[in-house]
Protein backbone atom coordinates (compact mmCIF):
# COMPACT_ATOMS: atom_id res chain seq x y z
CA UNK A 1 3.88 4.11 7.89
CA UNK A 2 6.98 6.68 8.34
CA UNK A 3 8.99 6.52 5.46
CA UNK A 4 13.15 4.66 6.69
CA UNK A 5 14.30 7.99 3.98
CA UNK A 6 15.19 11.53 6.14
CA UNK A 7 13.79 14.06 4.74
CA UNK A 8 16.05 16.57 3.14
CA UNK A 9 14.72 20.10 3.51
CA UNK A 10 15.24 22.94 1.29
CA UNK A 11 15.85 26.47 1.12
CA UNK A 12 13.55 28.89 -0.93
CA UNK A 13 16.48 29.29 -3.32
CA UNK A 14 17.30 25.64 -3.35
CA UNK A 15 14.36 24.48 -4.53
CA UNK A 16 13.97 26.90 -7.38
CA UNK A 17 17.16 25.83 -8.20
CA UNK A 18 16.22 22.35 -8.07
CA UNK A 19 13.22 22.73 -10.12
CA UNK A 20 15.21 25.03 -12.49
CA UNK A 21 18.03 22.05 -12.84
CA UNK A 22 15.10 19.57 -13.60
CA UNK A 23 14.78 18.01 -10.32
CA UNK A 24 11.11 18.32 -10.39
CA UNK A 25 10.19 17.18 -13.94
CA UNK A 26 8.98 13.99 -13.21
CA UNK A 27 6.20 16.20 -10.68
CA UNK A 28 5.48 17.58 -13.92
CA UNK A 29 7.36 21.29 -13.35
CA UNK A 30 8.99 22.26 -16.05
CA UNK A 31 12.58 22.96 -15.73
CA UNK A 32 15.45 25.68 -17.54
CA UNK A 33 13.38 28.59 -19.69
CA UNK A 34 10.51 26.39 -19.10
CA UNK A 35 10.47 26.97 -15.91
CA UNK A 36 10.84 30.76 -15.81
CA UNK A 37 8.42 31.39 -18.75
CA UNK A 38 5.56 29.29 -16.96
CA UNK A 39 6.32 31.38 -14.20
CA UNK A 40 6.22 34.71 -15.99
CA UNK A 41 3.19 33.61 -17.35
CA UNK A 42 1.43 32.76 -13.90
CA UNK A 43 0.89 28.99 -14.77
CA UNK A 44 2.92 28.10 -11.60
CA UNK A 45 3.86 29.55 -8.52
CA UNK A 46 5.77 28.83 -5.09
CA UNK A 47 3.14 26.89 -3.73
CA UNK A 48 3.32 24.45 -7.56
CA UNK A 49 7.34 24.16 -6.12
CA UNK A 50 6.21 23.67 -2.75
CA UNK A 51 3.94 20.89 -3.32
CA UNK A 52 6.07 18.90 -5.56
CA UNK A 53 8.78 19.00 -2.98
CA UNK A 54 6.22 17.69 -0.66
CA UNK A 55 5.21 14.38 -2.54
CA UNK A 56 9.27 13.60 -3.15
CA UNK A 57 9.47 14.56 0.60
CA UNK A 58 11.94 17.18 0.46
CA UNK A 59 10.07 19.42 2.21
CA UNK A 60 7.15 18.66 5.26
CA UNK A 61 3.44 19.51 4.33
CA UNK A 62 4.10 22.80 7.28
CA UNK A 63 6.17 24.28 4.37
CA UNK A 64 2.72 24.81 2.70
CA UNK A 65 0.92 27.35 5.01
CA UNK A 66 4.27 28.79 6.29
CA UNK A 67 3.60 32.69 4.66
CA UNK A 68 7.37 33.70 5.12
CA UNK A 69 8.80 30.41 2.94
CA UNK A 70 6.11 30.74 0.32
CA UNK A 71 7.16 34.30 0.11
CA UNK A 72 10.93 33.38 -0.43
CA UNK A 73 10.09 31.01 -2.86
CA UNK A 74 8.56 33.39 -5.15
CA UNK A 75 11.66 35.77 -4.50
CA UNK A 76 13.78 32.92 -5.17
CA UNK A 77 12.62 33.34 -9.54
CA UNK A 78 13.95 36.49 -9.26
CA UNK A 79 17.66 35.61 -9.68
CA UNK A 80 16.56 33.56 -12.58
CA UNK A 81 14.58 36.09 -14.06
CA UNK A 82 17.14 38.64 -14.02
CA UNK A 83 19.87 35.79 -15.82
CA UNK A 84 17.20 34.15 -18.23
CA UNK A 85 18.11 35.90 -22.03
CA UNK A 86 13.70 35.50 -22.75
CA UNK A 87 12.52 37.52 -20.04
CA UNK A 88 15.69 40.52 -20.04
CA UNK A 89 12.78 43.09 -21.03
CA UNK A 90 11.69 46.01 -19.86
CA UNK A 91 8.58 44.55 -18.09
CA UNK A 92 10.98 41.74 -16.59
CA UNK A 93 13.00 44.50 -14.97
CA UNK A 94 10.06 46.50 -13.88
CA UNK A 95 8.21 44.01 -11.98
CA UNK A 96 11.26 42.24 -10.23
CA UNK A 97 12.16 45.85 -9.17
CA UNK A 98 8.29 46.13 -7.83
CA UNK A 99 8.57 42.91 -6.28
CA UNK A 100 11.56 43.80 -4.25
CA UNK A 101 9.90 46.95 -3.35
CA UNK A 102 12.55 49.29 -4.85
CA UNK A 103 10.73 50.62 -7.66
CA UNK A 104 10.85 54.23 -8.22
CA UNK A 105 10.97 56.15 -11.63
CA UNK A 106 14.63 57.40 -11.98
CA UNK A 107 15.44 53.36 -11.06
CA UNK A 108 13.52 52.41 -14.18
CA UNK A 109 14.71 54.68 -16.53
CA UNK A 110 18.13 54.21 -15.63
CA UNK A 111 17.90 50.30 -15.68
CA UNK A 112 16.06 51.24 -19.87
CA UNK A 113 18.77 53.72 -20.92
CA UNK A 114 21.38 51.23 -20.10
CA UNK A 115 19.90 48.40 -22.09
């Protein structure tokens, strides 16, 4: 049976931003520093996200194969990670500038001297 509710769908940022504001708790993703730590950590991912939105139908079950979405998802931490005070190191910095394909040694030690 359809479900009578329309589905809402999300951007890659949205969602991280609704999982970060708590809005997936009760799928059992943590939410806040919780959120970002478990992250760091690799004990969830995009396709964790993805998947809760699914079952509270925010998102359709294509948003789980589609490559490009998954991809923004992940890129979506990134603005958390870069305003979260626990993961402001230098191995925070380094693989967010890696991730967005910019890293290069003078970018590095510039981003170190300045902290």
């Amino acid at each position: 049976m359809k479900s009578l509710v329309p589905r809402l769908e999300t951007s890659p940022f949205g969602l991280v931003s609704l999982a970060y504001q708590g809005g997936l708790s009760r799928q059992g993703i943590p939410s806040h520093g919780d959120l970002i730590t478990a992250h760091r950590h690799q004990q969830l991912g995009a396709l964790d996200l993805i998947l809760s939105a699914v079952k509270v139908n925010r998102l359709s079950s294509d948003f789980l194969t589609n490559q490009e979405y998954l991809q923004a998802v992940e890129n979506g931490f990134l603005f958390y990670y870069l305003s979260h005070p626990k993961v402001k190191s230098a191995f925070s910095i380094k693989k967010i500038l890696c991730r967005l394909g910019c890293l290069g040694t003078q970018a590095i030690s510039l981003l170190l001297l300045s902290n």
